[in-house]
Structures are given as structure tokens and as C-alpha cells.
Protein backbone atom coordinates (compact mmCIF):
# COMPACT_ATOMS: atom_id res chain seq x y z
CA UNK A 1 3.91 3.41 -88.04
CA UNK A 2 2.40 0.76 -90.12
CA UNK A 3 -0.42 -0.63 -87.99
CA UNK A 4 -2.89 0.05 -90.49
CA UNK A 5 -1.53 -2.10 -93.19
CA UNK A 6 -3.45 -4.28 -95.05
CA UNK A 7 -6.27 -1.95 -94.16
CA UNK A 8 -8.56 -0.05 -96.82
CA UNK A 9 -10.15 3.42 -95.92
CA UNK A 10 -12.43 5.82 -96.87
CA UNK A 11 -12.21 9.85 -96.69
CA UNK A 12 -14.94 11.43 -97.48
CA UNK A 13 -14.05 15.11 -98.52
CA UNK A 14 -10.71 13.92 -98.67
CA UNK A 15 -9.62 15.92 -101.38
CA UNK A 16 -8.78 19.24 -99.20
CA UNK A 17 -7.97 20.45 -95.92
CA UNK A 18 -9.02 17.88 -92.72
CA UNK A 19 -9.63 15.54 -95.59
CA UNK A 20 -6.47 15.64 -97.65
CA UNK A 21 -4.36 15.57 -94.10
CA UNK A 22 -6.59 12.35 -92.88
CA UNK A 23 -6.19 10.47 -96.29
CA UNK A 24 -2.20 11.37 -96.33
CA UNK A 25 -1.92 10.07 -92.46
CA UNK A 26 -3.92 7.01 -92.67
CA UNK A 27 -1.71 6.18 -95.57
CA UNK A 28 1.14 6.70 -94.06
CA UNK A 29 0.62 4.39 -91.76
CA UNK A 30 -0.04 1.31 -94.01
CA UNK A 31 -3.55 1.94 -95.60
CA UNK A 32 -5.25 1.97 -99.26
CA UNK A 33 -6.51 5.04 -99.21
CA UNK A 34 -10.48 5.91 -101.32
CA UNK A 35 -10.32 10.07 -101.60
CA UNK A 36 -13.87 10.70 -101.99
CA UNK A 37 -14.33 14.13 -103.62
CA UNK A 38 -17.56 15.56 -104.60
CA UNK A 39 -16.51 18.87 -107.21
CA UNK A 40 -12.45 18.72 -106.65
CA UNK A 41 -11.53 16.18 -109.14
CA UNK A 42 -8.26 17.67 -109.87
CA UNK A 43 -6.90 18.06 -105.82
CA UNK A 44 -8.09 14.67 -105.26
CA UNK A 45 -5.75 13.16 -108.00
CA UNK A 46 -3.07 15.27 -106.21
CA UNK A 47 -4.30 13.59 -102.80
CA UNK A 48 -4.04 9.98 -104.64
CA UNK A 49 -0.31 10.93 -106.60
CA UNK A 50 0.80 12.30 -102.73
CA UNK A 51 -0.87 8.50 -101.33
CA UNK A 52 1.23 6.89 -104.07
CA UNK A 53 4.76 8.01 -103.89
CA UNK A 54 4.15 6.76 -100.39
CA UNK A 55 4.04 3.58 -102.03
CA UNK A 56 -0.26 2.70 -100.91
CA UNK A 57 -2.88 2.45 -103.37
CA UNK A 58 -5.17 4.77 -103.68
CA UNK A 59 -7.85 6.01 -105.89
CA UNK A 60 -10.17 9.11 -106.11
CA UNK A 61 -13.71 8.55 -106.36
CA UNK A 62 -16.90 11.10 -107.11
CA UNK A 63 -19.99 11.34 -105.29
CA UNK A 64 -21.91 13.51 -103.44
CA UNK A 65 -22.79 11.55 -100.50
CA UNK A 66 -25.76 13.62 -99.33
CA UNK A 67 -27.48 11.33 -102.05
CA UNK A 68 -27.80 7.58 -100.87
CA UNK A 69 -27.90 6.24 -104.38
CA UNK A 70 -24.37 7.91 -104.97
CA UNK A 71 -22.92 7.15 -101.09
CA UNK A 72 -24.06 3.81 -102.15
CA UNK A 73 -22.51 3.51 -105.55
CA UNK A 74 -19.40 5.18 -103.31
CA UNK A 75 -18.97 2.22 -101.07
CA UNK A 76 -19.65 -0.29 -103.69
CA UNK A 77 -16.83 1.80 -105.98
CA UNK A 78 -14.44 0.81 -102.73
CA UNK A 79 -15.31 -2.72 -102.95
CA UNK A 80 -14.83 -3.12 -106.15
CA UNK A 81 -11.73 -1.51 -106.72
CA UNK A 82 -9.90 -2.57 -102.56
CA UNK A 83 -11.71 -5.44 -102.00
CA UNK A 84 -12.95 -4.50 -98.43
CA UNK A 85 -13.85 -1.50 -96.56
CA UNK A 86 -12.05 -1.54 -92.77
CA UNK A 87 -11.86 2.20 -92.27
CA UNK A 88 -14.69 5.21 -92.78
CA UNK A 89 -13.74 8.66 -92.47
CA UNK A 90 -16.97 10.92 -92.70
CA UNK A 91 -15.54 14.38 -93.09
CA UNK A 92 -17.57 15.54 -96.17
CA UNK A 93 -19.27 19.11 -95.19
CA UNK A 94 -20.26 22.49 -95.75
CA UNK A 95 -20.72 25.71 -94.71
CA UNK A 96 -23.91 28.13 -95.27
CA UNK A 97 -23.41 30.52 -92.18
CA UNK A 98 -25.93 33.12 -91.00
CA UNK A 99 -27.79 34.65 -88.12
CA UNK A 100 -30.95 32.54 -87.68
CA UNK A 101 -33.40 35.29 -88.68
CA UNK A 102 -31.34 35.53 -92.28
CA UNK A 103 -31.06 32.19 -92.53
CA UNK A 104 -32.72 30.38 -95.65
CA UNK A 105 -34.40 27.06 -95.21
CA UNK A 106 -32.59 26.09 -98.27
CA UNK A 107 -29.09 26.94 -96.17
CA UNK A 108 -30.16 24.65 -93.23
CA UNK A 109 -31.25 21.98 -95.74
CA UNK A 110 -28.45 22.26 -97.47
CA UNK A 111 -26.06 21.58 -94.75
CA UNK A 112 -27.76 19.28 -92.90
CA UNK A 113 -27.90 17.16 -96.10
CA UNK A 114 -24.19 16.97 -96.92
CA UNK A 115 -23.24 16.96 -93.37
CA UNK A 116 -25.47 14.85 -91.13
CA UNK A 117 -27.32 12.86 -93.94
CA UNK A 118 -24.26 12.34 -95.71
CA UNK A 119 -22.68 10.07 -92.91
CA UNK A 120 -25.72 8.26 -92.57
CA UNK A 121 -25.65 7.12 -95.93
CA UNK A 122 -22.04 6.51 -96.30
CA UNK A 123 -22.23 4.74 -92.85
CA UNK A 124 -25.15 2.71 -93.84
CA UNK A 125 -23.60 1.71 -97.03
CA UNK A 126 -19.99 0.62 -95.53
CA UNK A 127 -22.34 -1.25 -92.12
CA UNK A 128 -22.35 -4.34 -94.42
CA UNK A 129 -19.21 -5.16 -95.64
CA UNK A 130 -18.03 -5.07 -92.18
CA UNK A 131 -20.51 -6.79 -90.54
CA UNK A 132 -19.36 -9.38 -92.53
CA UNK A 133 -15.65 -9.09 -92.06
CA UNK A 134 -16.53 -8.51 -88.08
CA UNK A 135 -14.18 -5.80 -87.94
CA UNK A 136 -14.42 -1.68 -88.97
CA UNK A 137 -13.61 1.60 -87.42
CA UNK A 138 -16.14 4.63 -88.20
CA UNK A 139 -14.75 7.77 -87.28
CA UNK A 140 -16.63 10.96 -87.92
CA UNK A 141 -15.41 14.47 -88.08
CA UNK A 142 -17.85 17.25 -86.11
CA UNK A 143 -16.92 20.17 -84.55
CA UNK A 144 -16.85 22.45 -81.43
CA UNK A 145 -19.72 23.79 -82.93
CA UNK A 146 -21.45 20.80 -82.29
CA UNK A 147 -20.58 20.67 -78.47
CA UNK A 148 -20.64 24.56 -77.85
CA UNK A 149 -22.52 25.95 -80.37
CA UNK A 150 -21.32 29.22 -82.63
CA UNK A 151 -23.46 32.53 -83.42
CA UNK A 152 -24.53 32.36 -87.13
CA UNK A 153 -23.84 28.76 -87.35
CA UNK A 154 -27.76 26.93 -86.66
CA UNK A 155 -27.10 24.87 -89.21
CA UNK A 156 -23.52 23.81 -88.88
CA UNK A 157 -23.68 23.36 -85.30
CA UNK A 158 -26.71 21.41 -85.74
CA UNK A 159 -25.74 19.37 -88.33
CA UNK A 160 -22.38 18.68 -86.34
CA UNK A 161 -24.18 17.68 -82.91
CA UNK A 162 -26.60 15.59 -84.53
CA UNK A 163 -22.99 13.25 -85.62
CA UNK A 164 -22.55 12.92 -82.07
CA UNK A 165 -26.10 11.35 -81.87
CA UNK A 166 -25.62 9.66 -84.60
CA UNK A 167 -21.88 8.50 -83.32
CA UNK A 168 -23.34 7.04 -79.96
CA UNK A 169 -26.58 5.25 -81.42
CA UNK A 170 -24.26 3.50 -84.16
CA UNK A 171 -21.43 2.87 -81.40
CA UNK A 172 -24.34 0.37 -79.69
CA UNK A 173 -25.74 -0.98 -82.31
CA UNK A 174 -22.34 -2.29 -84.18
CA UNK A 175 -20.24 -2.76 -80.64
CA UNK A 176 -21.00 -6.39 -80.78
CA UNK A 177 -20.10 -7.19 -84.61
CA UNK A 178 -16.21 -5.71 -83.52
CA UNK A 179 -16.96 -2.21 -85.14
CA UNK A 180 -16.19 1.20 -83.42
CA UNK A 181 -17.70 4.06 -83.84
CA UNK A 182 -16.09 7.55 -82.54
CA UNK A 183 -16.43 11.05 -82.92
CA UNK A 184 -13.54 13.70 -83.61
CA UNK A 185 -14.36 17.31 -83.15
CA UNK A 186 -12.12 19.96 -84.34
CA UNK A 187 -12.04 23.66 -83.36
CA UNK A 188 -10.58 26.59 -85.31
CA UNK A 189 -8.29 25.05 -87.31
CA UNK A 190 -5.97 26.61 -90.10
CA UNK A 191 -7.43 25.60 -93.61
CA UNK A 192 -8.12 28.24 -96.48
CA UNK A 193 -11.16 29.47 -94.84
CA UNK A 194 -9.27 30.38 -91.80
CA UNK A 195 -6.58 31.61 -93.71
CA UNK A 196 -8.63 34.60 -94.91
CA UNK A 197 -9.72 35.47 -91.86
CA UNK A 198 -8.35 39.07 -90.59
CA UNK A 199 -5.39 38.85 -88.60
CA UNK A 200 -6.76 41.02 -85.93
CA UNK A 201 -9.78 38.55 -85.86
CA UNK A 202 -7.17 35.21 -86.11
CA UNK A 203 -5.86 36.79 -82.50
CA UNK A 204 -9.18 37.51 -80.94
CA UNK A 205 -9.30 34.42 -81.52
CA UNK A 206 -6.26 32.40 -80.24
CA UNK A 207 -7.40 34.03 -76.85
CA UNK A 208 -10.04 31.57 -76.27
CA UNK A 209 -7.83 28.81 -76.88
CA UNK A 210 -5.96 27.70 -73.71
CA UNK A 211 -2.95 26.36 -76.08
CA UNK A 212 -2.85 29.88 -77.71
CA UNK A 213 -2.75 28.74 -81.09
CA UNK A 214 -4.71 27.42 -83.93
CA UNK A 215 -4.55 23.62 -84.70
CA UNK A 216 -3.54 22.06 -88.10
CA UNK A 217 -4.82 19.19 -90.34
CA UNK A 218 -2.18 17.00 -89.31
CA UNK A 219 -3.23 17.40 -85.32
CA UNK A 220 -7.04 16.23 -86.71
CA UNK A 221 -5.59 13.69 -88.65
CA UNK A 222 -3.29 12.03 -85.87
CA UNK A 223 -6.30 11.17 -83.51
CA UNK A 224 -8.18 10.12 -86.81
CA UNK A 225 -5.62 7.86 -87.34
CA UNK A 226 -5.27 6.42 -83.24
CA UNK A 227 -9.28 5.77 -83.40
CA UNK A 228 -8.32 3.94 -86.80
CA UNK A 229 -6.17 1.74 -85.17
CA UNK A 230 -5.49 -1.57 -83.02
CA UNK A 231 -4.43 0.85 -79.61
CA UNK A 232 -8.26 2.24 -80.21
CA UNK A 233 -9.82 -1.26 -80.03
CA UNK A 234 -11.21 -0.74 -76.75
CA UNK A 235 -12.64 2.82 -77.45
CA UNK A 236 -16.20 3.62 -78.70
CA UNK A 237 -18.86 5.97 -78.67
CA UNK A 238 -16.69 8.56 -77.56
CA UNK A 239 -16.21 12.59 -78.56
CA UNK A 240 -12.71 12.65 -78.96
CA UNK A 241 -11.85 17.11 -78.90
CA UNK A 242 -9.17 18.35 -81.12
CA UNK A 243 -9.38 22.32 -80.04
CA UNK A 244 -6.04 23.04 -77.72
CA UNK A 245 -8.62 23.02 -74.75
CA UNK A 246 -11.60 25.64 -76.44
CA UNK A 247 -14.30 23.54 -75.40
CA UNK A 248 -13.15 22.10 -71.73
């Protein structure tokens, strides 16, 4: 359980949901953890205390990585406070759904900034560092959405299959320096936004999902956490599904 010791990731969004569970996991298996929060300041500190009484390190960091000054400033932050950067966890992303006709341009920019942009800077930013150290693991969270598309959801889904461009065109370039670049991809998962949903609509729901159930954070996080580590080596490039079968 600690084959990521000595090790020093990232989370971006770490400080709720997919995030929080990611950070938590990686931790527990041996890691300093960086909880990257962009308005949350208060359940990232929660995230680090959690991190903490595991006995890691770990501190909570500000930015809103859809700017490359800040994703910069981000990774440097890591540096300076870890030493190295092994692991990046690009999970940072929003939401802005509607039909395509209602849809504002400043919805799709919006979302496309946080999440496609965002890991490109972040990713960019932590290339570097492990170029250097000839080692790092890039794992990026999309979605179903991405792969299958979702009505109302332009902008998600296009911001989340653009990642798995992203994911593959990385995965080459960085394959010879020792660094591995994957993809996880989540479907309906139970988080607060799920949570609200209607329980009539939460069934309707689990019928399109051979398993017959939702996921959690902690199913994300656990194949997070394999791509993060040593068993993974030999894996890149790859859309790894998290979805109890929704998108097969």
C-alpha cells in the first residue's frame, strides 16, 4: 500500500468530490499530497488535515489553472514547497450545461477554459521538472461524456474528449523521457451534484449501467492511484473507463 512513497503529487480540484477522494488515496499510499483548490480554501485545509493524520505532507494551494500564469505559479508553488513533482492529477472542472441552441458562448468558453486549457497549462508547467527527473505519471480525469457524448452537455463533452486528444498526443511525445500519460473517465458518479438529483431520475438512471449502481470517489480514485504507480509503468496513452460498464 505504500508504493507511492517518496512520491509528490498534484490534484487539481482536489478540494471536493473526485478530487478530495484522489488526494486522500494517493496519500494513502505513500505520497505528499498538493490540493489545488481554486474558491474552496476552507475544504481544501480539511483535504490537507485528512492527508496529515495519515501521517504525509501535504499542503493546499490556490490557483485557477485555466490561467497559465497561475498553473504556472501552481507548479512552481509544488517545487518549492516538495521539492519535485512525480505525480499530476488534472481533475479541475466545471459544469455550464445546456441544449446547444441556449447555450452561451461565454458557457462553452468557460468550460473549455477550466477544463481542457486548464490541463494544458498545468501539464505544460509540471513537463519540466520531470523531464529532468526522467520519471512522472500524468493522469487526467474526463468523462463518459467525452467518449459518448450527453444531451445539453456541448461543452462538457467537448471539453472532456478533447483530454483524450490531448492524453494521446502528450503520451508520444513524453513516452521516451519515462513519463506516462493516461486518461480516466468517470460516469455518473455520486458527488453533491448527483446527490440532488430526483430519486426517480437516480433510477432511470442506474438502468443504463450494467453494474446497476452508481460509482463512488473512491472507485475513481483507485485506478487514479494504479496509473500512479510502478504496476502502471508499462501503460500509456490509454482511456482507462470508470462507469460499471455505461460506455462498453
Amino acid at each position: 500500500m505504500l508504493a507511492l512513497e517518496g512520491k509528490v503529487a498534484l490534484v487539481t480540484g482536489g478540494s471536493r468530490g473526485i478530487g478530495r477522494a484522489v488526494a486522500l488515496e494517493l496519500a494513502r499510499r505513500g505520497a505528499e499530497v498538493a490540493v489545488n483548490y481554486a474558491h474552496h480554501a476552507e475544504a481544501a485545509q480539511q483535504v490537507v488535515a485528512e492527508i496529515e493524520a495519515l501521517g504525509r505532507r501535504a499542503v493546499a494551494l490556490p490557483a485557477d489553472v485555466g490561467d497559465a500564469e497561475q498553473a504556472a505559479a501552481l507548479v512552481a508553488a509544488v517545487l518549492d514547497a516538495c521539492g519535485r513533482l512525480d505525480i499530476l492529477v488534472n481533475n479541475a472542472g466545471i459544469v455550464r450545461d445546456n441544449l446547444l441552441l441556449r447555450m452561451q458562448e461565454s458557457d462553452w468558453d468557460a468550460v473549455l477554459r477550466v477544463n481542457l486549457k486548464g490541463a494544458f497549462n498545468t501539464s505544460k508547467a509540471a513537463v519540466r521538472p520531470m523531464m529532468r527527473q526522467h520519471f512522472g505519471r500524468i493522469i487526467n480525469i474526463s468523462s463518459v461524456s467525452g467518449l459518448m457524448g450527453q444531451v445539453g452537455q456541448a461543452n462538457y463533452a467537448a471539453s472532456k474528449a478533447g483530454l483524450i486528444g490531448l492524453t494521446k498526443s502528450m503520451a508520444r511525445e513524453l513516452a521516451a523521457r519515462h513519463i506516462t500519460v493516461n486518461v480516466v473517465a468517470p460516469g455518473f458518479i455520486m458527488t453533491d451534484m448527483t446527490a440532488a438529483l430526483d430519486e426517480s431520475l437516480r433510477e432511470r438512471l442506474r438502468e443504463f449501467i450494467p453494474l446497476g449502481r452508481f460509482g463512488t470517489a473512491e472507485d475513481v480514485a483507485g485506478a487514479v492511484a494504479f496509473l500512479a504507480s510502478e504496476e502502471a509503468a508499462y501503460i500509456t496513452g490509454v482511456v482507462l473507463p470508470v462507469d460499471g460498464g455505461l460506455s462498453m
